[in-house]
Protein backbone atom coordinates (compact mmCIF):
# COMPACT_ATOMS: atom_id res chain seq x y z
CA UNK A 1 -8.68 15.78 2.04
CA UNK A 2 -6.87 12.75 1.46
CA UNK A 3 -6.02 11.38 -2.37
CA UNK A 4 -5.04 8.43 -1.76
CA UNK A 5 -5.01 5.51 -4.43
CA UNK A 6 -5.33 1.83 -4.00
CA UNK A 7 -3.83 -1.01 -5.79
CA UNK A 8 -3.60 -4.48 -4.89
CA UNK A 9 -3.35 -7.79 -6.83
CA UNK A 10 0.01 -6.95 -8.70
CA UNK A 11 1.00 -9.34 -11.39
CA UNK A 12 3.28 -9.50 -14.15
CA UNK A 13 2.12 -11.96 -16.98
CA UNK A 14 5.10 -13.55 -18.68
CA UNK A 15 7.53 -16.53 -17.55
CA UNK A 16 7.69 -17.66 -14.15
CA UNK A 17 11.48 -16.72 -14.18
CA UNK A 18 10.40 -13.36 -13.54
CA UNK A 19 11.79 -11.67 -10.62
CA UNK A 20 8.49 -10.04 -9.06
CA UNK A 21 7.25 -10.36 -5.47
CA UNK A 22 4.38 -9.69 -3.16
CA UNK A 23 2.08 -8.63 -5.58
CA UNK A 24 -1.23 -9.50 -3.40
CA UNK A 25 0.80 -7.17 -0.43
CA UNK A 26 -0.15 -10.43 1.98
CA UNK A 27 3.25 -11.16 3.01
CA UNK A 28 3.49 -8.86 5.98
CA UNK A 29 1.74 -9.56 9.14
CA UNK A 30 -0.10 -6.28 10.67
CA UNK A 31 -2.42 -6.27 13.63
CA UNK A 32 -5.59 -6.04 13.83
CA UNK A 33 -6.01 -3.00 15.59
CA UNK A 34 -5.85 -0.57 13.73
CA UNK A 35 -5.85 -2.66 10.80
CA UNK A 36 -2.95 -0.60 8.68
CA UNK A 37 0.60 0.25 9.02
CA UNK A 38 2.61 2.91 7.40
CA UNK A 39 5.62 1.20 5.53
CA UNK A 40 7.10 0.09 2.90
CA UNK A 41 5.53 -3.97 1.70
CA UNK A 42 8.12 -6.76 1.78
CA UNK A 43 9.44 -6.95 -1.65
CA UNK A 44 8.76 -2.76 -2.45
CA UNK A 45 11.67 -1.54 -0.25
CA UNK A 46 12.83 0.85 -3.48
CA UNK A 47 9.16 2.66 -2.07
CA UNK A 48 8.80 6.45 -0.97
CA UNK A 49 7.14 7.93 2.06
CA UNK A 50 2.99 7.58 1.97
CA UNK A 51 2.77 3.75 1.71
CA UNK A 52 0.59 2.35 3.77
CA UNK A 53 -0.22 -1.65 4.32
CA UNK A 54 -4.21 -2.22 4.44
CA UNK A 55 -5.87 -4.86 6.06
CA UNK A 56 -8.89 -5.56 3.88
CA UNK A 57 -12.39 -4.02 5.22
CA UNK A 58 -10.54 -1.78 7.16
CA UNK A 59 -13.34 0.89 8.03
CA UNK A 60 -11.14 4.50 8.30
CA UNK A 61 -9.73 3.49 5.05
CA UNK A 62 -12.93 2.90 3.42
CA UNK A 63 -14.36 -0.60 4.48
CA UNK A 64 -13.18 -1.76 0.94
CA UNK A 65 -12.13 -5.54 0.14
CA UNK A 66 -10.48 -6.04 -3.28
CA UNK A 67 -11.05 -9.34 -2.93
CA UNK A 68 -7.54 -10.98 -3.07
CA UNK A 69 -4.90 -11.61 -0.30
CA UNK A 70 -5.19 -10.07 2.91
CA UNK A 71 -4.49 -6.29 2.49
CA UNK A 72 -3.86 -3.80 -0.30
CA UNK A 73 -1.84 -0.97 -0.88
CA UNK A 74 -2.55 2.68 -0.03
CA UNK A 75 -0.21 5.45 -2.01
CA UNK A 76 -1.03 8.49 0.14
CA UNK A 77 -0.40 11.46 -0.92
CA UNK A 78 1.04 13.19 -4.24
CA UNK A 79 4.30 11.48 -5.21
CA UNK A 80 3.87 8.79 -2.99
CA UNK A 81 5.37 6.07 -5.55
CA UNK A 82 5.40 2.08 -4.78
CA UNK A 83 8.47 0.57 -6.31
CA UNK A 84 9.52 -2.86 -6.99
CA UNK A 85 12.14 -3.59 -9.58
CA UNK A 86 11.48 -6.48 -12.07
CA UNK A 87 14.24 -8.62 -12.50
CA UNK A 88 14.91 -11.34 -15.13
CA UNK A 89 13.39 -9.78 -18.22
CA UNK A 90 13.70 -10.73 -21.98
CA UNK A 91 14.78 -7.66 -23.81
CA UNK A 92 12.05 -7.00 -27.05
CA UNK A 93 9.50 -9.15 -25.38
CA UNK A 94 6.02 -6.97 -24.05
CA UNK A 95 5.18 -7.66 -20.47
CA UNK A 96 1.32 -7.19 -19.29
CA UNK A 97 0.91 -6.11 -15.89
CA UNK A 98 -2.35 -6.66 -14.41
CA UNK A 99 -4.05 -4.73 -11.10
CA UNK A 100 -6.80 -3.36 -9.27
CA UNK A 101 -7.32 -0.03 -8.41
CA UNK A 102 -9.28 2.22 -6.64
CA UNK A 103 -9.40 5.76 -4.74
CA UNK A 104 -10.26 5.94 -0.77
CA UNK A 105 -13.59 6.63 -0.59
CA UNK A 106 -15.36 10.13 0.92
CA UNK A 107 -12.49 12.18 -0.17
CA UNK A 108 -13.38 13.35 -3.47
CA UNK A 109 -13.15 11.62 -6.74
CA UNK A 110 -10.08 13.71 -8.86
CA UNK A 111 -6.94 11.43 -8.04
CA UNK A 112 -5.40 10.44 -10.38
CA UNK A 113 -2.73 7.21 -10.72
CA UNK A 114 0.18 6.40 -12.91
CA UNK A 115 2.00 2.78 -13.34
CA UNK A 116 5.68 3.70 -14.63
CA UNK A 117 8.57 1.56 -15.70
CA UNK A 118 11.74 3.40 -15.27
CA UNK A 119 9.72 6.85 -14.94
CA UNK A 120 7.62 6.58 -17.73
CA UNK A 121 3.91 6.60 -18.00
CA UNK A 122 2.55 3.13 -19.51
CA UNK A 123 -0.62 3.66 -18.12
CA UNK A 124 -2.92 6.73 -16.12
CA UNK A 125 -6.46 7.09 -14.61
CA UNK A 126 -7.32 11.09 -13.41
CA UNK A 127 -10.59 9.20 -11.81
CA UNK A 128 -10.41 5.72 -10.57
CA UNK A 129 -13.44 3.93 -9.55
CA UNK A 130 -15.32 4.05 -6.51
CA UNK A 131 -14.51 -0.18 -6.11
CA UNK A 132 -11.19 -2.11 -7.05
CA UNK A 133 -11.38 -2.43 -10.92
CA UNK A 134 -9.20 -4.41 -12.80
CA UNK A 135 -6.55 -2.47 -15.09
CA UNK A 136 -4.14 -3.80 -17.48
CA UNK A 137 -0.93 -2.31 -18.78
CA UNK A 138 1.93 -3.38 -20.99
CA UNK A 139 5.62 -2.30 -21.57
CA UNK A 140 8.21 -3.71 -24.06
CA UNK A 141 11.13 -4.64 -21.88
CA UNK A 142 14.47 -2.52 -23.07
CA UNK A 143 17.23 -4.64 -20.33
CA UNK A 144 16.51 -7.37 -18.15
CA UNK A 145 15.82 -5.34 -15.45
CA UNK A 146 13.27 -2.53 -15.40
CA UNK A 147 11.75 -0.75 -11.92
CA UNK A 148 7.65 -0.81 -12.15
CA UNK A 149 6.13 2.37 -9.62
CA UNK A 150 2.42 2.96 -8.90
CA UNK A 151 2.44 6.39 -8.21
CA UNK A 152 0.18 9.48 -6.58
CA UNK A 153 0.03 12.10 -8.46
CA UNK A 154 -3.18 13.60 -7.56
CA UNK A 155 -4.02 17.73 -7.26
């Protein structure tokens, strides 16, 4: 079956000089028919394979609306990772990033979803949801540029 994991609503609470784009995955135009298109979301090009752009209520991926923007993110697959680098950080200071996240729906409930910066973990769920929840999760920038992933890693 499919594992995919949604996410949508990407933000990174700190200053607006923050380099950080595209969070609410609205800024690329897909049709209507079929409603989804496998690639990577304008501002994510540093994404693998497995990304796919959702128009919200799209019915084969679910019928879910998160409720913000226009579409959402699938990560098909295991190791499917979404990748933007942040640019513009404070070195010492603890960034929050804030999402929502879900599974697709009649495929099981055992996927699991990390959020990495620079490979590591900062946050995990083995069993998201059945809606988009919000999640929270925080890293203590090291340079003033670090590269935040969602990432697949379901069985």
């Amino acid at each position: 079956g499919d594992k995919s994991v949604f996410v949508d609503e990407v933000s990174v609470a700190a200053a607006a000089s923050i380099g950080f784009t595209n969070g609410d995955f609205s800024a690329d135009v897909i049709p209507d028919a079929p409603g989804y298109v496998y690639m990577n979301p304008t501002g994510w090009e540093d994404s693998t394979g497995g990304i796919v752009v959702v128009r919200n209520g799209n019915g084969p991926w679910g019928g879910l609306d998160s409720g913000g923007g226009t579409h959402f993110i699938s990560i098909q697959g295991s190791g499917a990772t979404l990748r933007q680098t942040l640019t513009g950080l404070t070195a010492g200071q603890t960034y929050i990033v804030n999402f929502l996240v879900t599974h697709r729906p009649g495929y099981g409930n055992d996927e699991t979803i990390h959020v990495n910066v620079d490979g590591s973990v900062i946050w995990e769920s083995r069993r998201p949801e059945d809606t988009f929840t919000p999640a929270q999760a925080s890293f203590t920038a090291t340079a003033s540029s670090h590269v935040l992933a969602f990432a697949n890693d379901s069985p």
